[in-house]
C-alpha atoms as a PDB file:
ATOM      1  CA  UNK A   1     -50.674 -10.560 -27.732  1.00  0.00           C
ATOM      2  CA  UNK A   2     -49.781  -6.900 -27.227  1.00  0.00           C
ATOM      3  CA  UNK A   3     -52.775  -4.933 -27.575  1.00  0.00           C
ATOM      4  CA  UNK A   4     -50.614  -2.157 -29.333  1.00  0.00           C
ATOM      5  CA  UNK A   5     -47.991  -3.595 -31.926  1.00  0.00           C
ATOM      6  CA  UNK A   6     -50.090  -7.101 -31.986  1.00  0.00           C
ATOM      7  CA  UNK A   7     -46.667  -8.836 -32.264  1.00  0.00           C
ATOM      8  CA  UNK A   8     -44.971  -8.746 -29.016  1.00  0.00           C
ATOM      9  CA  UNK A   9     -46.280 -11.362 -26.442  1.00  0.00           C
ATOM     10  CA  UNK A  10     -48.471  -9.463 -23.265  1.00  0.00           C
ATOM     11  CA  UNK A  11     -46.752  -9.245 -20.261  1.00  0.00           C
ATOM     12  CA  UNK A  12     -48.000  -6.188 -18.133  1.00  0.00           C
ATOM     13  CA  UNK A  13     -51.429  -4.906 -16.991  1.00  0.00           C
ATOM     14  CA  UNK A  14     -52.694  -1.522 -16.027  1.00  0.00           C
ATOM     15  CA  UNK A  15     -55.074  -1.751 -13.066  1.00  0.00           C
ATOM     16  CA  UNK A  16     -55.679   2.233 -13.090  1.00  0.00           C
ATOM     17  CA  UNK A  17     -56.507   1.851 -17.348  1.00  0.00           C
ATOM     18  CA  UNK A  18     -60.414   0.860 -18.017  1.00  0.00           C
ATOM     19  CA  UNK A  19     -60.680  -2.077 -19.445  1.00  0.00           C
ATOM     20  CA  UNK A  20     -58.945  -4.909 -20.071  1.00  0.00           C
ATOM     21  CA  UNK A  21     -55.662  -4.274 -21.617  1.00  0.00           C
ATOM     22  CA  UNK A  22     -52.166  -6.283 -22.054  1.00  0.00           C
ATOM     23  CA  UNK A  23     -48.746  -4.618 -23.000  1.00  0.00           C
ATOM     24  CA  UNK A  24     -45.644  -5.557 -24.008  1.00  0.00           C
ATOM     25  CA  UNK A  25     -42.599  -3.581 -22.628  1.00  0.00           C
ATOM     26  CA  UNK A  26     -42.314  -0.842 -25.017  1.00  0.00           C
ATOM     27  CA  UNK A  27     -45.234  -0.379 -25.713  1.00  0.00           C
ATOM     28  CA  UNK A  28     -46.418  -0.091 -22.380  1.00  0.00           C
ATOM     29  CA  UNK A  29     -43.831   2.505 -21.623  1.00  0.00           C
ATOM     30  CA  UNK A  30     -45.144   4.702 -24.864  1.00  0.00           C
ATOM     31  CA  UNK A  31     -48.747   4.591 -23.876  1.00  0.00           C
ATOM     32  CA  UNK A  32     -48.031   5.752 -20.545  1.00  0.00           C
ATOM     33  CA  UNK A  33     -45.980   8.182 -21.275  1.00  0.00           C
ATOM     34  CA  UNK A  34     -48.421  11.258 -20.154  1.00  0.00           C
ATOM     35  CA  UNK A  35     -50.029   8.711 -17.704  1.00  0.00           C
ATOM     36  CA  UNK A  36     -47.157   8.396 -15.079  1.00  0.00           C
ATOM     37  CA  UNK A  37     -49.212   7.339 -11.866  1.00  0.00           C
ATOM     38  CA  UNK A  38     -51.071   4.257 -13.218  1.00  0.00           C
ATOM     39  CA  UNK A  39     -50.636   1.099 -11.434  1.00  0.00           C
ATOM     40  CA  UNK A  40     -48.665  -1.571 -13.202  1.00  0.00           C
ATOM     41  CA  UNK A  41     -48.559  -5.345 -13.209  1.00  0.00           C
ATOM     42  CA  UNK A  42     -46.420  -7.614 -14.744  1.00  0.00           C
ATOM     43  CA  UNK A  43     -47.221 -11.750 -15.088  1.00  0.00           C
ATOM     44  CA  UNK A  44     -44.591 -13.735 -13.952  1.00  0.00           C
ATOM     45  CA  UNK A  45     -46.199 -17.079 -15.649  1.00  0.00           C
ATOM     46  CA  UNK A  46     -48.368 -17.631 -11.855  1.00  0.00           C
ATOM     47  CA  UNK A  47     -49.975 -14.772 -11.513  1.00  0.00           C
ATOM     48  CA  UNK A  48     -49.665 -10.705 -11.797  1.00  0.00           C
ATOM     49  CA  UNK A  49     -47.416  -8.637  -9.675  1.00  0.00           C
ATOM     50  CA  UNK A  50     -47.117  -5.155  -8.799  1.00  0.00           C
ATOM     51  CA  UNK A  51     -43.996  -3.159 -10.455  1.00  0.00           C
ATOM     52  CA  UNK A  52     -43.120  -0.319 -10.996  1.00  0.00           C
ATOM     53  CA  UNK A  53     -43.109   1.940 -14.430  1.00  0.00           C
ATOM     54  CA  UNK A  54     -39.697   3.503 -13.761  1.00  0.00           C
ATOM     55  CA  UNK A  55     -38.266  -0.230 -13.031  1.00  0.00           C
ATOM     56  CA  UNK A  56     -39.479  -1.147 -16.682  1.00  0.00           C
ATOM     57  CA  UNK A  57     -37.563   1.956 -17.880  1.00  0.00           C
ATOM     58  CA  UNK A  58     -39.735   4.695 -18.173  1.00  0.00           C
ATOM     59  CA  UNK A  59     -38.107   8.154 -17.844  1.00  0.00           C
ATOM     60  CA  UNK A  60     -40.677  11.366 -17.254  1.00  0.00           C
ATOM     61  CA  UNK A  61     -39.031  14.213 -19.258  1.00  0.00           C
ATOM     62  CA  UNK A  62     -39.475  17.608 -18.828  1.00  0.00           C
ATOM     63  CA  UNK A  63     -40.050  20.609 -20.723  1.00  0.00           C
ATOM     64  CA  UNK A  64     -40.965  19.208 -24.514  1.00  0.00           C
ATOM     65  CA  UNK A  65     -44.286  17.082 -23.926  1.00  0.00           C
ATOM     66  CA  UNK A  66     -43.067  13.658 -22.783  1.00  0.00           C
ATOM     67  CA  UNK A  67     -39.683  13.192 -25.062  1.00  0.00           C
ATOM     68  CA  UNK A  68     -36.251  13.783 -24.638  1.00  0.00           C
ATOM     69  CA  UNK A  69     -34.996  17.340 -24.997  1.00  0.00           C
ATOM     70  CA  UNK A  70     -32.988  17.904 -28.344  1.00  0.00           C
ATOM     71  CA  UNK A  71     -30.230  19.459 -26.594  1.00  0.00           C
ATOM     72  CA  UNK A  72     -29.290  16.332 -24.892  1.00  0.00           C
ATOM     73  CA  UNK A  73     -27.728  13.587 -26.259  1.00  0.00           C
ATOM     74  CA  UNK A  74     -29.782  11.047 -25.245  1.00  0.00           C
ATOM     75  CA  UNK A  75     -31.939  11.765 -28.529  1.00  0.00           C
ATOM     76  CA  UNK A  76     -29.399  11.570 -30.739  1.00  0.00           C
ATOM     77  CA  UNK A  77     -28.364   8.512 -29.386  1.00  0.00           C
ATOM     78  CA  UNK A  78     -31.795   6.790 -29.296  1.00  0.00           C
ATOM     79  CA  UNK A  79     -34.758   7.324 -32.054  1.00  0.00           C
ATOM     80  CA  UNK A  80     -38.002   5.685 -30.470  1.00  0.00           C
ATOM     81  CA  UNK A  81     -38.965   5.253 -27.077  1.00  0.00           C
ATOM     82  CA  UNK A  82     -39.063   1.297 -27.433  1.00  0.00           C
ATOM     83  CA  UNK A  83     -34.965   1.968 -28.585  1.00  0.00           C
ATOM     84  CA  UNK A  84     -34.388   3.664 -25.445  1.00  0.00           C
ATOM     85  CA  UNK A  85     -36.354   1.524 -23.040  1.00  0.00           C
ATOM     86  CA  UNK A  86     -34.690  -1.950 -24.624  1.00  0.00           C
ATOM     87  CA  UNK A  87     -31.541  -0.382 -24.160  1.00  0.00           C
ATOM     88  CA  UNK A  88     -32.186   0.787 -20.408  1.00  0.00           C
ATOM     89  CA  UNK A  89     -33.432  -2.774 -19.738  1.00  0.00           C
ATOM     90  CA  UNK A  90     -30.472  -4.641 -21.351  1.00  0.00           C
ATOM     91  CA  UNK A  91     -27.668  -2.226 -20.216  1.00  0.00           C
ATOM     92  CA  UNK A  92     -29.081  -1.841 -16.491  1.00  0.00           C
ATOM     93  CA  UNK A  93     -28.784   2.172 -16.799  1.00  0.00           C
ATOM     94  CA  UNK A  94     -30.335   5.407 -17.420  1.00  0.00           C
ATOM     95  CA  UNK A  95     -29.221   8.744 -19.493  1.00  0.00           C
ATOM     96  CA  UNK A  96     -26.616  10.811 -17.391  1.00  0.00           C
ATOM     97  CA  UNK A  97     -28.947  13.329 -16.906  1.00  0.00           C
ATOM     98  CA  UNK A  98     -31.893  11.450 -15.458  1.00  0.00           C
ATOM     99  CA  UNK A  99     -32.356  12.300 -11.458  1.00  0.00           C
ATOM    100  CA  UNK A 100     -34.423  10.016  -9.302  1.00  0.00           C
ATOM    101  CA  UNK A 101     -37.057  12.030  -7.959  1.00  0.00           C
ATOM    102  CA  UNK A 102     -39.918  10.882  -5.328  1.00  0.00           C
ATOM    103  CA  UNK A 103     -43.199  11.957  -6.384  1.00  0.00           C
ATOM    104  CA  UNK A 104     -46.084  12.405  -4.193  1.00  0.00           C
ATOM    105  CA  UNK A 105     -49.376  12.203  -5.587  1.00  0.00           C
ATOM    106  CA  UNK A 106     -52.831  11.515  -3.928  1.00  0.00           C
ATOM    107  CA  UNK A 107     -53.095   7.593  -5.220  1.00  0.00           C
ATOM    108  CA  UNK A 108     -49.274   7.204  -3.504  1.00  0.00           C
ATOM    109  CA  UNK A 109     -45.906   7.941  -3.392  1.00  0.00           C
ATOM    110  CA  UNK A 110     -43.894   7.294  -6.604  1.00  0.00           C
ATOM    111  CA  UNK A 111     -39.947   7.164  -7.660  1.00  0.00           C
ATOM    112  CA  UNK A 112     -39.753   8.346 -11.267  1.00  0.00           C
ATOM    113  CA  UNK A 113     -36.194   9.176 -13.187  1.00  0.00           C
ATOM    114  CA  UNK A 114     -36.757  12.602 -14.881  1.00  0.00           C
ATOM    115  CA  UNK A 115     -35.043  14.223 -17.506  1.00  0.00           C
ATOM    116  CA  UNK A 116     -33.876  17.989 -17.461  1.00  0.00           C
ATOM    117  CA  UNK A 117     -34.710  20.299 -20.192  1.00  0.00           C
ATOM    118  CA  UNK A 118     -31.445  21.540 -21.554  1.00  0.00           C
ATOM    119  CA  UNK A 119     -32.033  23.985 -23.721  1.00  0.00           C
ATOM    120  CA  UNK A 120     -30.124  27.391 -23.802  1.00  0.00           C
ATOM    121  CA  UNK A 121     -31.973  29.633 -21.250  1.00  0.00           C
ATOM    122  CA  UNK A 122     -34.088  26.761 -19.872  1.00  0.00           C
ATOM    123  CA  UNK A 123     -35.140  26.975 -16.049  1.00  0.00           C
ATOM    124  CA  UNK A 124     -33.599  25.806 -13.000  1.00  0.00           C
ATOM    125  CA  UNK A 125     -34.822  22.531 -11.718  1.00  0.00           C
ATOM    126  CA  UNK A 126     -37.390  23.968  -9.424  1.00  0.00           C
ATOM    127  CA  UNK A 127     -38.929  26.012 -12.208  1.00  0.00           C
ATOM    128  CA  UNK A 128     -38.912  22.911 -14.793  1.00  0.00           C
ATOM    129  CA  UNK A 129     -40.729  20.941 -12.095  1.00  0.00           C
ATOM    130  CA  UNK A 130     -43.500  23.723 -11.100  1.00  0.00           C
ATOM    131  CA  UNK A 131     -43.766  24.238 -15.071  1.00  0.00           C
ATOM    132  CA  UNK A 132     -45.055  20.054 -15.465  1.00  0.00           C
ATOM    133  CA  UNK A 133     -47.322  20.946 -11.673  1.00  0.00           C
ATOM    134  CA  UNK A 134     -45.110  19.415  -9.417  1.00  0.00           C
ATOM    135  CA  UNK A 135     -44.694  21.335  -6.191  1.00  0.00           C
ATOM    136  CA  UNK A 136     -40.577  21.346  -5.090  1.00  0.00           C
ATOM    137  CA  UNK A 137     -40.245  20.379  -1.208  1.00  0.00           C
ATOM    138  CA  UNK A 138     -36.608  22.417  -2.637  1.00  0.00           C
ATOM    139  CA  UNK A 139     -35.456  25.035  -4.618  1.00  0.00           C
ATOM    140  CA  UNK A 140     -32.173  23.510  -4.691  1.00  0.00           C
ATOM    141  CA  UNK A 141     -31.426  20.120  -6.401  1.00  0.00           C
ATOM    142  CA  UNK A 142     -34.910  19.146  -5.499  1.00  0.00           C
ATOM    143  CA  UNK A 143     -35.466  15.110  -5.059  1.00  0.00           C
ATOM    144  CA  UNK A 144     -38.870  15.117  -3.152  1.00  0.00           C
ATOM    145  CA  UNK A 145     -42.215  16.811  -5.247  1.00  0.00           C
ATOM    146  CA  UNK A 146     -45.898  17.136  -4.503  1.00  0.00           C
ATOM    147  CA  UNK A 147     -48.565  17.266  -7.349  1.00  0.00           C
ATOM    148  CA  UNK A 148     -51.467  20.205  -6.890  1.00  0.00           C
ATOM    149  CA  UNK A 149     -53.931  17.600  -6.862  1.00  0.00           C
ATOM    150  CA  UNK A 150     -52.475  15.587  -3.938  1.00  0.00           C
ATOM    151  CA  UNK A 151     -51.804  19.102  -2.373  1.00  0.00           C
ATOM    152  CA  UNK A 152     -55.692  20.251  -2.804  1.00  0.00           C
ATOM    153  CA  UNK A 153     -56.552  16.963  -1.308  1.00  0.00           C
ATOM    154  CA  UNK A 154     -55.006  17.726   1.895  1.00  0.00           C
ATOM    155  CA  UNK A 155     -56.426  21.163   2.104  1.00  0.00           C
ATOM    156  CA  UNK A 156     -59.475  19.608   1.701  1.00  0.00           C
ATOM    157  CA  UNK A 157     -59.077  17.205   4.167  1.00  0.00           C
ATOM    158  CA  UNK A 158     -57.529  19.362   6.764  1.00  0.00           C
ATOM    159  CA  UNK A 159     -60.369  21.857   6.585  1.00  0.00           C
ATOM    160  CA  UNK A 160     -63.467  19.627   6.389  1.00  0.00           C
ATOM    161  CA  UNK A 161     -61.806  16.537   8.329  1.00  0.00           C
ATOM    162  CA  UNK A 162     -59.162  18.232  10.510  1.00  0.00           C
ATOM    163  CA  UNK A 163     -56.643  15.725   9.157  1.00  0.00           C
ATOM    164  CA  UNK A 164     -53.056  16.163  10.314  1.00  0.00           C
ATOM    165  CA  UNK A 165     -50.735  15.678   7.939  1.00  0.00           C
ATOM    166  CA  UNK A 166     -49.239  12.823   9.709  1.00  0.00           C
ATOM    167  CA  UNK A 167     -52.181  11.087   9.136  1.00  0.00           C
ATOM    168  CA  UNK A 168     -52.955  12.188   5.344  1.00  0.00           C
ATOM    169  CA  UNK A 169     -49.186  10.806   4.713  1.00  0.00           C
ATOM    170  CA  UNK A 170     -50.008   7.562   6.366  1.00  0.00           C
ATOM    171  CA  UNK A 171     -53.240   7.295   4.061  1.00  0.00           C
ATOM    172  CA  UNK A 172     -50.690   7.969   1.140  1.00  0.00           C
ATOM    173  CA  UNK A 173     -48.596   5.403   2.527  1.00  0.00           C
ATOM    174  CA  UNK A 174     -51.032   2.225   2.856  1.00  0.00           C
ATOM    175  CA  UNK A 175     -52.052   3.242  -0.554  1.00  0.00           C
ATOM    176  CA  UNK A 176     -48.637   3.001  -2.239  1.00  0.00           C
ATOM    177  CA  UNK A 177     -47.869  -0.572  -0.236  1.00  0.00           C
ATOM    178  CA  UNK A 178     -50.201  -1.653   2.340  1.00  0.00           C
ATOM    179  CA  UNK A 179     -48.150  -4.643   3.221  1.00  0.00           C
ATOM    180  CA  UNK A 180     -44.839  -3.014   3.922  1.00  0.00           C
ATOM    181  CA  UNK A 181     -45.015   0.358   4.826  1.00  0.00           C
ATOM    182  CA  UNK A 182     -41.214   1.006   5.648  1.00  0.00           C
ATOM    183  CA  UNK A 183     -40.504   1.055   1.656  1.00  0.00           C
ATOM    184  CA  UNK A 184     -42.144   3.929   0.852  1.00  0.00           C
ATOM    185  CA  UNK A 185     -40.615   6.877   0.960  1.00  0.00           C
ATOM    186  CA  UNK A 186     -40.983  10.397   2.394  1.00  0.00           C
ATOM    187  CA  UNK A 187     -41.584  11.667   5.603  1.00  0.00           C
ATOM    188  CA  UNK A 188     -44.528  13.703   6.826  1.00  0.00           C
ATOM    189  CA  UNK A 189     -42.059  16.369   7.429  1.00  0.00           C
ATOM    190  CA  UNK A 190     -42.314  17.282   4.218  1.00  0.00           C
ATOM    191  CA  UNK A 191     -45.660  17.899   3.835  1.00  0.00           C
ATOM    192  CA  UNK A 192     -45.399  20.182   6.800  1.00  0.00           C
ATOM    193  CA  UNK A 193     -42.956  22.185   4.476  1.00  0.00           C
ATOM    194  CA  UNK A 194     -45.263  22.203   1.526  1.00  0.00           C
ATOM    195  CA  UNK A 195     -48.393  22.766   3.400  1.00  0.00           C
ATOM    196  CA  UNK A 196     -47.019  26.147   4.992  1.00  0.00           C
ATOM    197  CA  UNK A 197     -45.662  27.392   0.828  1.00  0.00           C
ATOM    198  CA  UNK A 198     -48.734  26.011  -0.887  1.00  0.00           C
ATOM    199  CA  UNK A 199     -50.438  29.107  -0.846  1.00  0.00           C
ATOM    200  CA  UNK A 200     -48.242  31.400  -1.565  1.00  0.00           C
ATOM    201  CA  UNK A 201     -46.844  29.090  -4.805  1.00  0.00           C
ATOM    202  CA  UNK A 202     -50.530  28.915  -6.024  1.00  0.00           C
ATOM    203  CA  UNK A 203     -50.375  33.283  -5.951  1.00  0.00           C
ATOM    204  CA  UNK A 204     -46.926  32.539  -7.989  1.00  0.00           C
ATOM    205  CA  UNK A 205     -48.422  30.077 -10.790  1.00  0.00           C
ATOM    206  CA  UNK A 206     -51.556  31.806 -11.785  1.00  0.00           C
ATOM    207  CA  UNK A 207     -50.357  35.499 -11.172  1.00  0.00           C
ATOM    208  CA  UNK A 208     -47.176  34.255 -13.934  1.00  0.00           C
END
């Protein structure tokens, strides 16, 4: 039984959440809502496998605290979160103005949809996503970000370990799926980009 609404049955595990907890759909989406790197699992009536949250319909929205912006009509249309992810999951599609955005943190690579702030005067893309600490490899239509955290990792490890970032990536890599590394994606290329901004975006964010 769902540990939350103790109705639904419980279908999906968080390895990264201490403890021992079960889910149902919804409800796993609402709890994680802030927590958008855990790893999930979902039993399949054998045994648990690894998903996914943005495959069970969570969308990471930007720019009023984990819910849809007001301005958009997604939250007109839909009430409560468990609304909007049953009606992802039975429709097969997201809100219009959801982007698929690969997300590079330092316990893997990750493929959330995000949700733009729409608000009159709200900030371009690359703004909303330094706003939520998520470095741009883009200032235009950006599709590939880097947390801090992942970013302060590889300074770390460059300076005391004289990792490349070739090699940092591939860590990232077998972390994300160390079975079948061709699915994940990004290239170390990127992190070339971001390693030769990151310290001039750090001057940006605290001097703001």
């Amino acid at each position: 039984i769902c540990k939350t609404c103790q109705s639904a049955e419980a279908t999906f595990n968080c390895v990264t959440c201490a403890g021992d907890h079960g889910w149902c759909r919804p409800c796993l989406i609402r709890s994680h809502q802030l927590l958008p790197f855990h790893r999930i699992q979902l039993w399949n009536n054998m045994c648990f496998q690894d998903i996914t949250l943005a495959d069970q319909g969570f969308i990471w929205y930007l720019g009023h605290g984990g819910e849809p912006c007001p301005s958009y009509g997604a939250l007109k249309i839909h009430e409560g979160q468990d609304e909007r992810v049953d009606d992802i999951m039975e429709m097969g599609s997201l809100p219009q103005d959801t982007t698929p955005v690969t997300i590079v943190h330092s316990s893997g690579v990750f493929t959330h949809n995000v949700s733009w702030c729409h608000c009159q005067g709200s900030n371009a893309q690359h703004l909303q996503l330094l706003r939520a600490w998520l470095f741009p490899a883009s200032s235009t239509r950006p599709r590939t970000v880097f947390t801090f955290e992942v970013l302060d990792h590889f300074l770390i490890d460059a300076l005391e370990c004289k990792t490349s970032a070739r090699s940092f990536f591939e860590k990232l890599t077998r972390l994300t799926n160390n079975t079948f590394l061709d699915t994940v994606p990004v290239s170390e290329k990127s992190i070339f980009v971001v390693q030769n901004s990151n310290g001039i975006c750090r001057i940006i964010i605290v001097n703001s």
